[in-house]
C-alpha atoms as a PDB file:
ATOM      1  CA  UNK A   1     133.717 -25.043 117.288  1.00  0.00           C
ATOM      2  CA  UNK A   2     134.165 -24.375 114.029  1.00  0.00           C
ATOM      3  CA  UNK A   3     132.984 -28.057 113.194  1.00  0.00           C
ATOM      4  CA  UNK A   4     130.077 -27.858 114.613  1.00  0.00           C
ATOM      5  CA  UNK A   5     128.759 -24.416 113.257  1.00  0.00           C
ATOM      6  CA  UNK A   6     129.171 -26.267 109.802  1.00  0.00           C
ATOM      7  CA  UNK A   7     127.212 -29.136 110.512  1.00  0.00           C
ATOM      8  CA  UNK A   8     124.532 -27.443 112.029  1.00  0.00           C
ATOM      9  CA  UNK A   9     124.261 -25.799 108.788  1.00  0.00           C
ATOM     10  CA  UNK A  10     124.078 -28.035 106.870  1.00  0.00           C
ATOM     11  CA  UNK A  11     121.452 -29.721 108.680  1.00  0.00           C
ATOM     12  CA  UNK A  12     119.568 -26.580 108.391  1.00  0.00           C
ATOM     13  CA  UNK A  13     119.892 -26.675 105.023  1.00  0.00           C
ATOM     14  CA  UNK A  14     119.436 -30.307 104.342  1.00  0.00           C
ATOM     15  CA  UNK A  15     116.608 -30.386 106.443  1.00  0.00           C
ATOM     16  CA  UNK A  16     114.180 -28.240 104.518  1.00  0.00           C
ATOM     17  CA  UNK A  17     115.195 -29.824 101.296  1.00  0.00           C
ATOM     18  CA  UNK A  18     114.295 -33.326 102.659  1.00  0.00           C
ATOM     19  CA  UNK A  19     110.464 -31.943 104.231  1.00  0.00           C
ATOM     20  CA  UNK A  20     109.780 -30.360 100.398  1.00  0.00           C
ATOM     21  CA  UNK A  21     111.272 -33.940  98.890  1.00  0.00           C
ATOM     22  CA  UNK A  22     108.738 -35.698 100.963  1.00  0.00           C
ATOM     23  CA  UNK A  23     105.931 -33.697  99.741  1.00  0.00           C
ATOM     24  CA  UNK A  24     106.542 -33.625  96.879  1.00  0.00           C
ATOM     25  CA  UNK A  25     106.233 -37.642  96.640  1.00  0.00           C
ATOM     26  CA  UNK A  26     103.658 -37.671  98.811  1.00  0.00           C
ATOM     27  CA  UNK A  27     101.473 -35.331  96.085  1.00  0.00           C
ATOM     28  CA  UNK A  28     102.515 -37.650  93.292  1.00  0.00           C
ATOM     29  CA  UNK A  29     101.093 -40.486  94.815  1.00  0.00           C
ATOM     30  CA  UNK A  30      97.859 -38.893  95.476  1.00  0.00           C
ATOM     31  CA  UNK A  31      97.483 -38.252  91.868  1.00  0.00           C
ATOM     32  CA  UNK A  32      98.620 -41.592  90.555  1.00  0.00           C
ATOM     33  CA  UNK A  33      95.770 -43.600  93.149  1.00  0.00           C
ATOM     34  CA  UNK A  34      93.358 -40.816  91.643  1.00  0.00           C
ATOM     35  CA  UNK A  35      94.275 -42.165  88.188  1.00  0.00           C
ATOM     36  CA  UNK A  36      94.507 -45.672  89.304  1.00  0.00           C
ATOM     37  CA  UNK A  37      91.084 -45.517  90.839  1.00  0.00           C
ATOM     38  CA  UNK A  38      89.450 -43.418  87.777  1.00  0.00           C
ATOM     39  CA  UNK A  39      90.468 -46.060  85.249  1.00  0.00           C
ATOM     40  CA  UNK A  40      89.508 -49.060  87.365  1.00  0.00           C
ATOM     41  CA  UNK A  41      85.670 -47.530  88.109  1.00  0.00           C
ATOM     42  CA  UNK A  42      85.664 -46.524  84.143  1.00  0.00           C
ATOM     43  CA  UNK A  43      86.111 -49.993  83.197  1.00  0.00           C
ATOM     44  CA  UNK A  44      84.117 -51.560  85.847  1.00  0.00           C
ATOM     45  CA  UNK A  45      81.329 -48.926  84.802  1.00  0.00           C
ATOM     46  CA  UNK A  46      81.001 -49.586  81.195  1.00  0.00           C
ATOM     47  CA  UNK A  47      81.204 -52.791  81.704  1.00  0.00           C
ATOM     48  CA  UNK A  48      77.844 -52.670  84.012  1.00  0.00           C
ATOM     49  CA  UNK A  49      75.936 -50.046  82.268  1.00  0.00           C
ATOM     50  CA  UNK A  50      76.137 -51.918  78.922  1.00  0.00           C
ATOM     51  CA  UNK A  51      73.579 -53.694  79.551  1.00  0.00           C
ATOM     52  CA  UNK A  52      71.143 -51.203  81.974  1.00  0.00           C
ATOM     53  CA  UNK A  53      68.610 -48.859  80.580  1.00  0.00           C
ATOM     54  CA  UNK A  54      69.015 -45.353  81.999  1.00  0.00           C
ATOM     55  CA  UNK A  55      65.418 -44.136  84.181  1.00  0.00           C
ATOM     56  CA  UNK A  56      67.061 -40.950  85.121  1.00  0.00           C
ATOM     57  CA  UNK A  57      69.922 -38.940  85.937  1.00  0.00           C
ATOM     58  CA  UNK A  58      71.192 -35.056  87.209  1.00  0.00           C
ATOM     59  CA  UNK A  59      73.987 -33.795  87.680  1.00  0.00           C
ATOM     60  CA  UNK A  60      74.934 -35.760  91.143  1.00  0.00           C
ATOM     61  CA  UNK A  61      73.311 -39.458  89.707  1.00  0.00           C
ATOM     62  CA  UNK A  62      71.959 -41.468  87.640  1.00  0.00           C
ATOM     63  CA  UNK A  63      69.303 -44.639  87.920  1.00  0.00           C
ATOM     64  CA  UNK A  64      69.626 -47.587  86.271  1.00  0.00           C
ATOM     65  CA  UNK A  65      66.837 -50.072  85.669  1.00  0.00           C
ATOM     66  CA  UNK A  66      68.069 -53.863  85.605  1.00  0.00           C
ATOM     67  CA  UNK A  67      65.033 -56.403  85.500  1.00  0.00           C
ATOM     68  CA  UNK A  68      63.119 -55.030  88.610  1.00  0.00           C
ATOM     69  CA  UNK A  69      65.925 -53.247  90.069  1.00  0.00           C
ATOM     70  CA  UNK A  70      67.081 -49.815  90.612  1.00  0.00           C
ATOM     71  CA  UNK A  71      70.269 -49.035  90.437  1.00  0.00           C
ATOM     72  CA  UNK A  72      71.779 -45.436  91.474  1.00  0.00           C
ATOM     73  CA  UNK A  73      74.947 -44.009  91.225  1.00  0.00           C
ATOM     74  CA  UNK A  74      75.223 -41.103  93.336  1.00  0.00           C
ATOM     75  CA  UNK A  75      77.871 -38.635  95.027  1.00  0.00           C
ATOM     76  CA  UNK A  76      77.482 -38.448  98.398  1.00  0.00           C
ATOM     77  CA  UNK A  77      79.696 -36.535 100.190  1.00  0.00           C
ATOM     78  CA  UNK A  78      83.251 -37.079  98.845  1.00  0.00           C
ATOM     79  CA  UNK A  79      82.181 -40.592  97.508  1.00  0.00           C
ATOM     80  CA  UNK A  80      80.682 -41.939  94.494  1.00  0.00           C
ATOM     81  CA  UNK A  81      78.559 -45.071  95.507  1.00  0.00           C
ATOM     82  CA  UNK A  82      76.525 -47.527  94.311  1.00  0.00           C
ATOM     83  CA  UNK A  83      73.275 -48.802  95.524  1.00  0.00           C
ATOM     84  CA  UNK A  84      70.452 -51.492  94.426  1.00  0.00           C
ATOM     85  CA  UNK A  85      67.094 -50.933  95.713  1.00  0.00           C
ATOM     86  CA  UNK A  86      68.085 -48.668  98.128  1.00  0.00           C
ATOM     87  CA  UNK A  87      70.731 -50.897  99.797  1.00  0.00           C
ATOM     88  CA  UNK A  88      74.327 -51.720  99.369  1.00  0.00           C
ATOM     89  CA  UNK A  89      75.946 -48.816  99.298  1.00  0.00           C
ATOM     90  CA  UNK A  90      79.319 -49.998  97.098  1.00  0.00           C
ATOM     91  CA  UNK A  91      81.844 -47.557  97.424  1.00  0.00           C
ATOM     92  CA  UNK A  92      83.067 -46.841  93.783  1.00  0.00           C
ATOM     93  CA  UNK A  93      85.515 -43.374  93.890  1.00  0.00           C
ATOM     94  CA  UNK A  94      86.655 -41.605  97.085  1.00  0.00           C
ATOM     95  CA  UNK A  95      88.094 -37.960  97.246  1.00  0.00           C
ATOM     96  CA  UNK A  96      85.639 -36.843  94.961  1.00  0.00           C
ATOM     97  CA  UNK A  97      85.602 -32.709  95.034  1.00  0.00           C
ATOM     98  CA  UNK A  98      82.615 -32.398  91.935  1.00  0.00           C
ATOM     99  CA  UNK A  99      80.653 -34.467  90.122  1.00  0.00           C
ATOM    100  CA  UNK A 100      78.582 -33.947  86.856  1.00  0.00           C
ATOM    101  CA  UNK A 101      77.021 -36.283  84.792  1.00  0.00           C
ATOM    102  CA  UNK A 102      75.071 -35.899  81.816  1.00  0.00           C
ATOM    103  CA  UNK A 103      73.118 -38.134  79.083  1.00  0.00           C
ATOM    104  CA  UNK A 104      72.362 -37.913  75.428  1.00  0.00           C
ATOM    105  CA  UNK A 105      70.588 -40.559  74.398  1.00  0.00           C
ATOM    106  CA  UNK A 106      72.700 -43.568  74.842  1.00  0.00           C
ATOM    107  CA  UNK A 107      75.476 -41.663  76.094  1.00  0.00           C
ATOM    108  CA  UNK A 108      76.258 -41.028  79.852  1.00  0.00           C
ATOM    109  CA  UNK A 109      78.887 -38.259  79.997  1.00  0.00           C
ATOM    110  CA  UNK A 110      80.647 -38.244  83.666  1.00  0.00           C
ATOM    111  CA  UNK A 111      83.079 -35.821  84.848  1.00  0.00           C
ATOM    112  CA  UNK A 112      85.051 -35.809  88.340  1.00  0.00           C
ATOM    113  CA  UNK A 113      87.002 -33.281  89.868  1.00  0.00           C
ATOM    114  CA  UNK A 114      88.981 -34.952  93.146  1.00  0.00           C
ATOM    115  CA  UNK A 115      90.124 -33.234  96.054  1.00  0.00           C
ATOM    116  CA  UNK A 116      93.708 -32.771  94.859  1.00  0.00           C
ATOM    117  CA  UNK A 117      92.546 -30.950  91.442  1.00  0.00           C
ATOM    118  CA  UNK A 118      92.766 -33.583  89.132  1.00  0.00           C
ATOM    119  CA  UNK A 119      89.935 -33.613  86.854  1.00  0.00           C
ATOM    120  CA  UNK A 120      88.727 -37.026  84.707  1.00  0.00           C
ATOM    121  CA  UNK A 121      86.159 -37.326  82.105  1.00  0.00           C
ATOM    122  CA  UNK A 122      84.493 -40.176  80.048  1.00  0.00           C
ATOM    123  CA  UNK A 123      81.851 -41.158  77.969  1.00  0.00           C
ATOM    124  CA  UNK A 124      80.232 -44.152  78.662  1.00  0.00           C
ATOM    125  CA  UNK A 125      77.496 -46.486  76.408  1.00  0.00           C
ATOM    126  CA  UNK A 126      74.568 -47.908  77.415  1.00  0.00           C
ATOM    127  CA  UNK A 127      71.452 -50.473  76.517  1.00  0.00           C
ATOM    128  CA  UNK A 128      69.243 -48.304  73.731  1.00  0.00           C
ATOM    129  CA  UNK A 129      65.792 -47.282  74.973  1.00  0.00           C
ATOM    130  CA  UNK A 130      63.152 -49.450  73.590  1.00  0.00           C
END
């Protein structure tokens, strides 16, 4: 009887642990895809906008002229997406919470909050005006 009065706690103990263990993973995952994503989209970004001239931009997007395109990056719901003329929609970020994004000149400052708190910012060159 004795036995048994031990294991169960023990399990009771255990059992807890294991459930905050879990989560606690679970959490540090979110924010390493988070960071994963962010740096993939910043270099994928820069890399596109070096060459676009900016038409416009608030807080929630910005347009991009390439040749006779348009090209917008906008939130949209949790999502950051890209489209050309109206079409496409590319998924770029997911689990977005905020989004602002500013411009000074030749600089496009964008900063993202996700859904799990984390918070990324970069600055980002583009094509000077002519």
């Amino acid at each position: 009887m004795l036995e048994v009065l031990v294991s169960i706690l023990v399990l009771a103990v255990i059992a807890p642990l294991f459930a905050m263990l879990m989560f606690s993973y679970m959490n540090l995952i979110s924010i390493e895809n988070h960071s994963k994503e962010w740096d993939m989209f910043s270099i994928q970004f820069q890399q596109e906008v070096a060459s676009l001239m900016v038409e416009s931009n608030t807080s929630q997007s910005i347009t991009f002229i390439k040749d006779e395109a348009k090209v917008v990056f906008a939130k949209y719901g949790t999502i950051l997406r890209k489209t050309v003329n109206g079409t496409g929609h590319e998924i770029h970020l997911t689990g977005l919470n905020h989004l602002n994004i500013s411009r000074n000149g030749d600089l496009i400052t964008m900063e993202v909050g996700f859904k799990n708190g984390t918070i990324k910012k970069s600055i980002f060159y583009t094509a000077p005006d002519e």
